[in-house]
Protein backbone atom coordinates (compact mmCIF):
# COMPACT_ATOMS: atom_id res chain seq x y z
CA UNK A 1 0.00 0.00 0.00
CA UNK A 2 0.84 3.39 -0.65
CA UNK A 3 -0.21 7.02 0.38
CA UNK A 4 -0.04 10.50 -0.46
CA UNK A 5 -1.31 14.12 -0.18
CA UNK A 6 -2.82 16.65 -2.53
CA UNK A 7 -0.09 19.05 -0.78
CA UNK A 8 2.64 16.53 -0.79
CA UNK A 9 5.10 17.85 -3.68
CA UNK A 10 7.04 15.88 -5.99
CA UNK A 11 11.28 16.28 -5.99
CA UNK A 12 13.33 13.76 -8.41
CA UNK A 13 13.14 11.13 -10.99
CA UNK A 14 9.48 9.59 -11.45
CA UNK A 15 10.09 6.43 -14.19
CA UNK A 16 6.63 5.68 -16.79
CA UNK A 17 7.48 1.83 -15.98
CA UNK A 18 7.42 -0.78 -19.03
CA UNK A 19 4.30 -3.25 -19.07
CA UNK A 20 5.89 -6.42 -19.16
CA UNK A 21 4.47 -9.55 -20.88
CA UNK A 22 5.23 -12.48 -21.80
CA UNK A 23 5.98 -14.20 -24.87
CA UNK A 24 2.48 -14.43 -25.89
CA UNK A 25 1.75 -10.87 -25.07
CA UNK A 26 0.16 -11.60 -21.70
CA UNK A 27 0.94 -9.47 -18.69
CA UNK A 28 3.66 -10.99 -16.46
CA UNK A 29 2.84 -9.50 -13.23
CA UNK A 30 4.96 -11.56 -11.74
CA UNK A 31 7.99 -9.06 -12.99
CA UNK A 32 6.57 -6.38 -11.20
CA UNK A 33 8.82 -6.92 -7.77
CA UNK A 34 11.76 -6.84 -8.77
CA UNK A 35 10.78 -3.75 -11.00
CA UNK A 36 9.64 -1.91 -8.01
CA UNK A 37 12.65 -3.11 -6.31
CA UNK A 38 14.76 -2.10 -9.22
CA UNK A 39 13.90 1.30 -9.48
CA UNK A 40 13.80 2.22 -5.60
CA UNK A 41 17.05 1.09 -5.42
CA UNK A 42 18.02 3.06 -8.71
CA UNK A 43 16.73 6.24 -6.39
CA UNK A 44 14.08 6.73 -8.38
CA UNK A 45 11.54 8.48 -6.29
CA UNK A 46 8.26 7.24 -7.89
CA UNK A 47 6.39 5.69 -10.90
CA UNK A 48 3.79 6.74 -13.26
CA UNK A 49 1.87 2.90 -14.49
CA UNK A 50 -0.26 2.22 -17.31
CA UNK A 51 0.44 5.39 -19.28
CA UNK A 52 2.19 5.81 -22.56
CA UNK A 53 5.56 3.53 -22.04
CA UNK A 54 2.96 1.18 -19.89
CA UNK A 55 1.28 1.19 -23.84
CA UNK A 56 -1.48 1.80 -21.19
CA UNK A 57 -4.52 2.25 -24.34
CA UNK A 58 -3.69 -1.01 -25.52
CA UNK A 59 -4.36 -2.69 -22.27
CA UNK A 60 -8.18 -4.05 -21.20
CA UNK A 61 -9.72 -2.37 -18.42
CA UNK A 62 -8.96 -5.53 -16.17
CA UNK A 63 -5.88 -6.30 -17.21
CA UNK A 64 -5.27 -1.98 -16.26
CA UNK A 65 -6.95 -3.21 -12.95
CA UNK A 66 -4.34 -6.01 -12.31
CA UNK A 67 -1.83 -3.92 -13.33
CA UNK A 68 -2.53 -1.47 -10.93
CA UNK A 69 -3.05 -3.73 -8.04
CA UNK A 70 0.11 -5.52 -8.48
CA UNK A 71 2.30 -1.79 -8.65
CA UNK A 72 0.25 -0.88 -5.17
CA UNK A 73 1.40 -4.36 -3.44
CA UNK A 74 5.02 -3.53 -4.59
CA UNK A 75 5.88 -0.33 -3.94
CA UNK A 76 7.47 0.46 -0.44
CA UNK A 77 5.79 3.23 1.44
CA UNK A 78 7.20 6.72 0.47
CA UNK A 79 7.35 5.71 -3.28
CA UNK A 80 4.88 7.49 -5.16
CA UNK A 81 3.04 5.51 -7.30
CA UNK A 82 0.77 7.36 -9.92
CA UNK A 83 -2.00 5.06 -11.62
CA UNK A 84 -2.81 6.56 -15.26
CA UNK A 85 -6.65 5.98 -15.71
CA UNK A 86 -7.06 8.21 -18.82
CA UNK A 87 -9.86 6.94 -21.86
CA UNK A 88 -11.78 8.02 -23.99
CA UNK A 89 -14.89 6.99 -22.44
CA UNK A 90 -15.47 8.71 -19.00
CA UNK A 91 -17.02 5.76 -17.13
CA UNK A 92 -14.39 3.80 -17.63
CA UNK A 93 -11.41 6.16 -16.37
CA UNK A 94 -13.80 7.01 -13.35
CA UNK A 95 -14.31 3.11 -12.66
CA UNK A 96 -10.20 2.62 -13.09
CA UNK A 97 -9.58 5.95 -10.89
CA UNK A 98 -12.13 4.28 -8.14
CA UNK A 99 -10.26 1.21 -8.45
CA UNK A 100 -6.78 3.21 -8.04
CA UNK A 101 -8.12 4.46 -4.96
CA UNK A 102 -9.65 1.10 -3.25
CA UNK A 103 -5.99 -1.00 -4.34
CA UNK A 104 -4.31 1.94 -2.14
CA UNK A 105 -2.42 3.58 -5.26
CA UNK A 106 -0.40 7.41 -4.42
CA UNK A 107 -2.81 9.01 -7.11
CA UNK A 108 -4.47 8.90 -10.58
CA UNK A 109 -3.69 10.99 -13.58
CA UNK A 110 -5.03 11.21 -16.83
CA UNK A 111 -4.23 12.36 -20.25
CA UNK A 112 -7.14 14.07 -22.76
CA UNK A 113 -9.54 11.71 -24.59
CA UNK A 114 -7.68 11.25 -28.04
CA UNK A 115 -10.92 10.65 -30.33
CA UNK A 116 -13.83 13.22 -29.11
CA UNK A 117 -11.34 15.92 -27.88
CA UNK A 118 -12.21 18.53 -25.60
CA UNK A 119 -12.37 22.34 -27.16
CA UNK A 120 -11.77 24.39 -24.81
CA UNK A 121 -10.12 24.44 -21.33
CA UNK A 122 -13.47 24.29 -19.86
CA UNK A 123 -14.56 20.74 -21.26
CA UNK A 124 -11.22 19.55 -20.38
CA UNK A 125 -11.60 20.65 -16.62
CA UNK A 126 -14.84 19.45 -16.86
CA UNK A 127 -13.30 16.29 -17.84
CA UNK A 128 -10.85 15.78 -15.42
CA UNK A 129 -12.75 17.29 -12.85
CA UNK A 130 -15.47 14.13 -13.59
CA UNK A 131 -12.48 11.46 -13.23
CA UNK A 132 -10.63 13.13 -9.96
CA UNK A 133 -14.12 13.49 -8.02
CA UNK A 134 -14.29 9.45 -8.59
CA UNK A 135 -11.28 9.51 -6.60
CA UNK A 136 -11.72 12.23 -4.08
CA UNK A 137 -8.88 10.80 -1.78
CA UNK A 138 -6.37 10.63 -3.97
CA UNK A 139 -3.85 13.11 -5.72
CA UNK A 140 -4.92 13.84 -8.94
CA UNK A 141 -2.46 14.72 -12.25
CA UNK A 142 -3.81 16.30 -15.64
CA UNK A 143 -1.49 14.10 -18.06
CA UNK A 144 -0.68 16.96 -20.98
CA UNK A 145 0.56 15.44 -24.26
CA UNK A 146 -0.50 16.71 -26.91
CA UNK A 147 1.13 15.01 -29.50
CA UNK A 148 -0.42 11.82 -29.35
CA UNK A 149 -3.33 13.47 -27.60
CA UNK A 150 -3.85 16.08 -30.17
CA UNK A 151 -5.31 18.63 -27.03
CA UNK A 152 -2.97 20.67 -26.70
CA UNK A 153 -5.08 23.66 -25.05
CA UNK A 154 -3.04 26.27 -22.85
CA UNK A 155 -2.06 24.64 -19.51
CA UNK A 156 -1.45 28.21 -17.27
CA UNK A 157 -5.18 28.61 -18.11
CA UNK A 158 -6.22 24.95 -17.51
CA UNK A 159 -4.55 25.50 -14.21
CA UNK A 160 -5.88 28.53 -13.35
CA UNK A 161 -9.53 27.06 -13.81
CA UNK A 162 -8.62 23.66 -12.44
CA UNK A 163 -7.28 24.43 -9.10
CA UNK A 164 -10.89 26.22 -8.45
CA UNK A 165 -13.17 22.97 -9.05
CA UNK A 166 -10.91 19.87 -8.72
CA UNK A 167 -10.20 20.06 -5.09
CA UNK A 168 -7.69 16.89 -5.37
CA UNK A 169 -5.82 18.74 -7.79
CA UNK A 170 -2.09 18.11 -7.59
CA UNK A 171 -0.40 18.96 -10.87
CA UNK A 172 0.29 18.60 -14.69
CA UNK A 173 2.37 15.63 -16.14
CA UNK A 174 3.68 18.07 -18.85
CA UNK A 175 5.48 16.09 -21.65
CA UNK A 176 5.50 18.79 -24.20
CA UNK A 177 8.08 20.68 -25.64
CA UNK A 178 6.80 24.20 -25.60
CA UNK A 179 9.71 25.57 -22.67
CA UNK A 180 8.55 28.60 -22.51
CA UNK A 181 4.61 27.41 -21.49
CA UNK A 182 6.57 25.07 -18.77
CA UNK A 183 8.03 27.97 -17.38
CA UNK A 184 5.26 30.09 -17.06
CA UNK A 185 3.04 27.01 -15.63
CA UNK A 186 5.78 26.72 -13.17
CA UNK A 187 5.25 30.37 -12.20
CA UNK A 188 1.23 29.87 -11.79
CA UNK A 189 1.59 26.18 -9.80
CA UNK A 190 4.15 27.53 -7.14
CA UNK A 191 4.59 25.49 -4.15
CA UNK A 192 1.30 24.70 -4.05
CA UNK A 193 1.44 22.12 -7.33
CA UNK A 194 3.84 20.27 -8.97
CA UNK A 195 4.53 20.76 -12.57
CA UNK A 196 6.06 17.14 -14.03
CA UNK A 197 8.98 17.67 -16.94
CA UNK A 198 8.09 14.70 -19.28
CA UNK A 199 10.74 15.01 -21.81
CA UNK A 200 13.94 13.06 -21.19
CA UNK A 201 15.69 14.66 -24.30
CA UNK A 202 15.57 18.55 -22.70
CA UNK A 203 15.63 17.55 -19.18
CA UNK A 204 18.95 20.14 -18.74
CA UNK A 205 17.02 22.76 -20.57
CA UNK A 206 14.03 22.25 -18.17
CA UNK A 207 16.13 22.14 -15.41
CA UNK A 208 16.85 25.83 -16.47
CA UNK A 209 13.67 26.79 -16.07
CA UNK A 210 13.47 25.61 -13.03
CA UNK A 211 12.34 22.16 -13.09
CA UNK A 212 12.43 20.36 -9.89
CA UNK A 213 10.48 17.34 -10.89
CA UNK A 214 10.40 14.72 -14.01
CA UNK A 215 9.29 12.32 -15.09
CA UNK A 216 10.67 9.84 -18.52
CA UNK A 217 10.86 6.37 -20.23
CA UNK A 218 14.69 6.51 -19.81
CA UNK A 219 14.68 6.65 -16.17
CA UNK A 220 13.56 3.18 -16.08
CA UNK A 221 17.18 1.94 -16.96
CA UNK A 222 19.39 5.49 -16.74
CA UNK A 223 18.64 7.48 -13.51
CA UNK A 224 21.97 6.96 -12.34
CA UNK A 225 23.16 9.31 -15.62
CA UNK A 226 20.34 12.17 -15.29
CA UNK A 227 20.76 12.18 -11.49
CA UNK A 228 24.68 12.77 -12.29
CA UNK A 229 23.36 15.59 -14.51
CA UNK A 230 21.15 17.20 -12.08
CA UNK A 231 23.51 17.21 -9.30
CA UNK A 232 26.15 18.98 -11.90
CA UNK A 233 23.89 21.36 -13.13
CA UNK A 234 23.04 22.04 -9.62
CA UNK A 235 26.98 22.52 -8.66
CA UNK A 236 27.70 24.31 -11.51
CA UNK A 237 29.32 22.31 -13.44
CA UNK A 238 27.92 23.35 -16.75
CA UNK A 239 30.11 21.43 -19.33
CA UNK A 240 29.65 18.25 -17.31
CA UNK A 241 25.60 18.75 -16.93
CA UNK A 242 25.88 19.49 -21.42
CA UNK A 243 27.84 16.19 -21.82
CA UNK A 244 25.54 14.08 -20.17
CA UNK A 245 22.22 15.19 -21.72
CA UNK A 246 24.39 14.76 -24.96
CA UNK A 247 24.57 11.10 -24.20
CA UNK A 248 21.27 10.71 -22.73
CA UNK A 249 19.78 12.24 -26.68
CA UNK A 250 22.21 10.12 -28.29
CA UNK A 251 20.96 6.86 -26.19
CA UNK A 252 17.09 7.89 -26.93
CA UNK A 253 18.55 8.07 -30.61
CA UNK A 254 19.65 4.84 -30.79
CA UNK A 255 16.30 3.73 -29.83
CA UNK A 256 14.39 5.63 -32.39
CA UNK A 257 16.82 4.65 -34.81
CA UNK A 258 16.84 0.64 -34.32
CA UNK A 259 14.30 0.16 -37.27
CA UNK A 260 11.36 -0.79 -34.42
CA UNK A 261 10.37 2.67 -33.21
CA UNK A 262 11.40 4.48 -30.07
CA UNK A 263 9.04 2.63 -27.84
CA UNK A 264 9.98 -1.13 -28.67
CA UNK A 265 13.58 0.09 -28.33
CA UNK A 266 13.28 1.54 -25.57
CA UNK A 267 11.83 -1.30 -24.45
CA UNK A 268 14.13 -4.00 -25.19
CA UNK A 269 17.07 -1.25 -24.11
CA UNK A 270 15.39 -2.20 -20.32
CA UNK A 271 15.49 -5.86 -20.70
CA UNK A 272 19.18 -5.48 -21.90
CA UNK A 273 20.39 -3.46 -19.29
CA UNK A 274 17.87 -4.52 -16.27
CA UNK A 275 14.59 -5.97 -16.46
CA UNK A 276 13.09 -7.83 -18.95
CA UNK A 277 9.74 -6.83 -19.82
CA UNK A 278 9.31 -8.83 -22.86
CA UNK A 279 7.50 -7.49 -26.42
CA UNK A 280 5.16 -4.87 -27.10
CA UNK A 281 1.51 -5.30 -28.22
CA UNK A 282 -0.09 -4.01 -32.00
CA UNK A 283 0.29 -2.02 -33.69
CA UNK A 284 4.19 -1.13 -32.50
CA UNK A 285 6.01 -3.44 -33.75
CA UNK A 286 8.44 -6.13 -31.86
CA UNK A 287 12.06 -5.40 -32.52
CA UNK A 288 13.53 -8.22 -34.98
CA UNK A 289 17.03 -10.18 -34.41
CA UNK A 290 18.48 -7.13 -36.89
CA UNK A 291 16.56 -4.70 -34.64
CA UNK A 292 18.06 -5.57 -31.86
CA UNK A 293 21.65 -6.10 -33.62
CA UNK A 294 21.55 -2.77 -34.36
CA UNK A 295 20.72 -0.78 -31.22
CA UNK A 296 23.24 -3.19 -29.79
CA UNK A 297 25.90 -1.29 -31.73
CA UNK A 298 24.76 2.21 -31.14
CA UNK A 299 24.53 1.72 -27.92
CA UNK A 300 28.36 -0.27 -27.77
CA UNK A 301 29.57 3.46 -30.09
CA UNK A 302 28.40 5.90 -27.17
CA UNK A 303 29.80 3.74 -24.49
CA UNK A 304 26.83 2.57 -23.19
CA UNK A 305 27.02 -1.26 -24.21
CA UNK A 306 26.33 -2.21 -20.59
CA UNK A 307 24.27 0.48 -19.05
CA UNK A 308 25.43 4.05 -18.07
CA UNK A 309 27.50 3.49 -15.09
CA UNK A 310 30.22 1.52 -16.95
CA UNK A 311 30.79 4.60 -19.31
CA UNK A 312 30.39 7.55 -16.31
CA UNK A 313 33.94 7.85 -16.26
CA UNK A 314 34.89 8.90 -20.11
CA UNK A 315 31.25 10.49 -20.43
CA UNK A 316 32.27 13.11 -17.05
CA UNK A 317 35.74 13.46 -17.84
């Protein structure tokens, strides 16, 4: 079991876990422990299940269930374990935020519905606002993403109407790459919300603008390298902090550039380096022997054949 706060603020690396399955394409929830125990010992400080690296809209509403339950038994208290219960049918995300709630999850978030979208920032508060009150215990996160999404309606303003009528609000899961919106929504949240940095790729630029939480498929298998660059950027040690989100882009690169997509090689980049999770489900497609062959070698030409720690010395130098 797990618990949390509406005013309990996020600081660190929160990891959008891998679903694994099997080779059928079943879930394994019998991976999940040593997951959870993976990534608390990586320091990571939380985890956000069943959203887009959890291919979380490709999963049944009771296999999202099982999912869930097996994260809450896992998890050690303190760890904050976010539930994604996004849809596009409102019942169902407020039967799968209930659920969240009874299983003893941190809090729920959810991303826009991706078919009927919302308009204006008032349907999507009205939205969200519908899905949080099924929850009213728990935290509740407004998953922004607008490129899969295709919402992408102004967050300061979602905020602004938000924090008046969802009284569980706790923040935006912002994975967008508009830096200058991030920085005024960081502004208009304060301390009194946290504001979620979901791009791994400009995590030093966020940091700039004064990130002081994220959240990213890569810190399933890499926090040790972006909590080396936060701590340099944080000492000053500018070059150092540059170098390392150089080799974080170019390890997301070799991922989007195995032939299989970013997803499925991010995916098999975890079972590589930690653990496995097994393929992903249509339509992404499963990464081939030549797939895997080659993100083998990109990985081996930035050093990072065996995970980051085994290159941190030439990559900090």
């Amino acid at each position: 079991m797990n618990s949390q706060t509406p005013n309990a603020r996020i600081q660190g690396l929160v990891a959008a876990p891998f679903t694994p399955f099997d080779r059928q394409g079943q879930l394994a929830l019998e991976v999940i422990p040593a997951y959870a125990r993976w990534l608390q010992q990586q320091g990571v400080v939380g985890a956000f299940v069943v959203g887009t690296t959890g291919e979380g809209l490709s999963l049944t509403i009771g296999e999202r269930k099982r999912l869930a339950e097996a994260w809450a038994a896992a998890v050690s208290p303190g760890f904050r374990l976010i539930v994604h219960v996004g849809h596009t049918c409102l019942a169902d995300c407020q039967d799968l935020a209930a659920h969240a709630q009874q299983v003893g999850a941190g809090a729920i978030g959810s991303m826009a519905p991706c078919f009927f979208r919302p308009a204006t920032v008032d349907v999507l508060v009205s939205w969200c606002e519908a899905i949080a009150a099924a929850a009213p215990r728990l935290p509740f996160y407004f998953y922004h993403l607008p490129s899969l999404t295709g919402v992408d309606l102004p967050m300061t303003e979602f905020l602004t109407q938000a924090r008046t009528r969802i009284p569980n609000l706790a923040g935006i899961k912002y994975t967008h790459d508009n830096l200058d919106e991030f920085a005024q929504l960081l502004a208009a949240a304060g301390p009194d919300y946290d504001v979620l940095f979901g791009r791994d790729q400009m995590l030093l630029q966020a940091l700039r603008r004064g990130a002081m939480s994220v959240i990213g498929s890569t810190y399933n298998f890499a926090a040790p390298l972006y909590q080396d660059l936060i701590q340099a950027y944080r000492q000053g040690h500018t070059e150092r902090a540059e170098t390392l989100q150089r080799l974080a882009c170019q390890m997301i690169e070799a991922s989007q550039n195995c032939g299989a997509g970013e997803l499925p090689g991010l995916k098999q980049t975890m079972s590589l380096w930690a653990i496995p999770c097994g393929p992903v489900r249509p339509p992404l497609q499963n990464l081939t022997a030549e797939h895997v062959a080659r993100l083998q070698q990109a990985l081996q030409a930035i050093g990072l054949s065996d995970g980051y720690p085994a290159a941190a010395a030439s990559a900090t130098e």
